[in-house]
Protein backbone atom coordinates (compact mmCIF):
# COMPACT_ATOMS: atom_id res chain seq x y z
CA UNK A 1 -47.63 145.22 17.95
CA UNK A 2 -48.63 142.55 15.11
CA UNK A 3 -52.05 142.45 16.58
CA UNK A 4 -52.38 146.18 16.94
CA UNK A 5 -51.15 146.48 12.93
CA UNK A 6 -54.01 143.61 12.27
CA UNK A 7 -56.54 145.35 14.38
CA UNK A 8 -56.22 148.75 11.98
CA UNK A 9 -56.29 146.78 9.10
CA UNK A 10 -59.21 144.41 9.82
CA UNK A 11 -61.41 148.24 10.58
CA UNK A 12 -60.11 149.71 7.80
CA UNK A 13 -60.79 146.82 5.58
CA UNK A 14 -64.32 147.18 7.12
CA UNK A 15 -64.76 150.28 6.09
CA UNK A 16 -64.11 149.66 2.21
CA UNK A 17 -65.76 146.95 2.50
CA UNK A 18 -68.96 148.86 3.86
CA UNK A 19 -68.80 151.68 1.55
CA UNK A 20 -68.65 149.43 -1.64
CA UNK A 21 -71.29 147.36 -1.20
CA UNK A 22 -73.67 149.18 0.61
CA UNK A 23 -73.13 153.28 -0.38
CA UNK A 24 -71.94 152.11 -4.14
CA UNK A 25 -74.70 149.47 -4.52
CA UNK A 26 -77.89 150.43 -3.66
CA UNK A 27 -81.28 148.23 -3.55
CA UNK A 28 -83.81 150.16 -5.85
CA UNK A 29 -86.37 152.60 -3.75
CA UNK A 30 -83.35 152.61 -0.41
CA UNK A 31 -82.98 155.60 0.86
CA UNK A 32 -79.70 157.39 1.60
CA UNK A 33 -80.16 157.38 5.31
CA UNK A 34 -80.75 153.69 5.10
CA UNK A 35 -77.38 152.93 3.93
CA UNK A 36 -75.77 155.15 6.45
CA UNK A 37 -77.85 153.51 8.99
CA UNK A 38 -76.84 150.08 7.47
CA UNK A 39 -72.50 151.18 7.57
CA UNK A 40 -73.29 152.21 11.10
CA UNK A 41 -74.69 148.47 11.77
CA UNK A 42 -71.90 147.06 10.15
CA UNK A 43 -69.79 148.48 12.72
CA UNK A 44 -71.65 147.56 15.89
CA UNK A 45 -72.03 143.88 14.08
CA UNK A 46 -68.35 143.33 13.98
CA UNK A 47 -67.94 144.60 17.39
CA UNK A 48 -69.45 142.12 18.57
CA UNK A 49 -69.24 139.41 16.61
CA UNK A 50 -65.07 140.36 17.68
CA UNK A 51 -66.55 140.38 21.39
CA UNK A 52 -67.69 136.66 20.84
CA UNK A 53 -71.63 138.03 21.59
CA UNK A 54 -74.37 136.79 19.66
CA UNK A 55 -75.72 138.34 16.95
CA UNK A 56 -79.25 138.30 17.47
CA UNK A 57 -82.05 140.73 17.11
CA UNK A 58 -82.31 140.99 21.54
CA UNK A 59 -79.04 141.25 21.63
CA UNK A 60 -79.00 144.24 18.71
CA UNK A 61 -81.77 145.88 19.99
CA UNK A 62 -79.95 146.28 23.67
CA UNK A 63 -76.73 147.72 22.45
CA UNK A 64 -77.62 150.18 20.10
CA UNK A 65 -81.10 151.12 21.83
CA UNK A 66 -83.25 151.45 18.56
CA UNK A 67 -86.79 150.01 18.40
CA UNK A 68 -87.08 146.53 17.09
CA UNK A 69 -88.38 147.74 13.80
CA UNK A 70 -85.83 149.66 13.35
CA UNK A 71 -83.26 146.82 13.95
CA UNK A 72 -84.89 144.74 11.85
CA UNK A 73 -85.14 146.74 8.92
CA UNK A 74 -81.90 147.43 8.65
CA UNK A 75 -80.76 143.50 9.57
CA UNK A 76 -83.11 142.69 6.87
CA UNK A 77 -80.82 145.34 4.03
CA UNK A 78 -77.84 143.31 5.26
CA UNK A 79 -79.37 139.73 4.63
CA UNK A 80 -81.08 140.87 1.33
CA UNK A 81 -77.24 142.09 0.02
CA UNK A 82 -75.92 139.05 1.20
CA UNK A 83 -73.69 140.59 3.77
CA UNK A 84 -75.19 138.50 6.62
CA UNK A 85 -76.84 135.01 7.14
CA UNK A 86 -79.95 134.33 9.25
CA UNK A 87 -80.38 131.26 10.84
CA UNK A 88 -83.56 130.34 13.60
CA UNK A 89 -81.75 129.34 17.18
CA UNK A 90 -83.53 128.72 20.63
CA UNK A 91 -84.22 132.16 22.08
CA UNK A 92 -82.49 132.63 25.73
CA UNK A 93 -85.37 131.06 27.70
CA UNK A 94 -84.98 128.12 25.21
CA UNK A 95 -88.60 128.10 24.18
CA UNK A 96 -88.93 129.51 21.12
CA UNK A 97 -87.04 130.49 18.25
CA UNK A 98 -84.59 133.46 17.94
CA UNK A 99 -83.26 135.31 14.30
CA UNK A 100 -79.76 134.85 14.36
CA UNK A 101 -77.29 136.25 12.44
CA UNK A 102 -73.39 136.03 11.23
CA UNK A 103 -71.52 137.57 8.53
CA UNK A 104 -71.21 135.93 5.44
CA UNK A 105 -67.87 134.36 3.71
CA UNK A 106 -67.59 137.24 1.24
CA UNK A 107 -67.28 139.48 4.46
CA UNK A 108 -64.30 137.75 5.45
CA UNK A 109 -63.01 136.97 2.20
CA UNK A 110 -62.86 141.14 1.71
CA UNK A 111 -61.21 141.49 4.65
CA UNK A 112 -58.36 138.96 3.89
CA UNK A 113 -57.80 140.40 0.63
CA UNK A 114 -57.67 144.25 1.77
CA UNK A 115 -55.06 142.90 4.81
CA UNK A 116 -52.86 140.78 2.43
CA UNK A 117 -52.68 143.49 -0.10
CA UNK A 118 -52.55 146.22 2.60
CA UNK A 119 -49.39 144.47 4.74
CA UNK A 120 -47.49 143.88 1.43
């Protein structure tokens, strides 16, 4: 039941999280449908990074089914704001290199604080 409890909080905490630093910041000349697209991201993102799957742009591209433009522009939002990290890996055939990505501290550090002050 403890993980359950943990489970709503971590989504919620997500979704403050989200809101305030993507629909209450925005980068100069972004759009509105942008930032939507980037809290929609967000989501899929945590999904898997709680699924234990890579976050890379193949791997993006395959479970949400947008174009590779499309993924990257909005990956590219997330990095700029700080929200994620990119880092070159091998890609799968181990040949050449692959964007990789993984949420930043601060991501984390939000959630802890929203669960702590949420379960007190």
């Amino acid at each position: 039941m403890a993980s359950n409890l943990s489970d709503r909080w971590q989504s919620q905490a997500l979704s403050v999280f989200a809101v305030r630093e993507i629909l209450e910041k925005p980068i100069e000349g972004e759009s509105a449908q942008s930032r939507i697209k980037q809290i929609g991201m967000m989501n899929i993102l945590y999904m898997m990074h709680q699924a234990h799957q890579k976050l890379t742009l193949s791997n993006i591209i395959e479970i949400t089914g947008m174009t590779r433009g499309g993924v990257i522009e909005t990956i590219d939002l997330l990095v700029e704001r700080g929200i994620l990290l990119e880092t070159l890996g091998k890609n799968s055939m181990g040949r050449g290199t692959a964007r990789q990505f993984e949420f930043s501290q601060q991501v984390f550090d939000a959630f802890r604080t929203a669960t702590t002050s949420g379960n007190g």
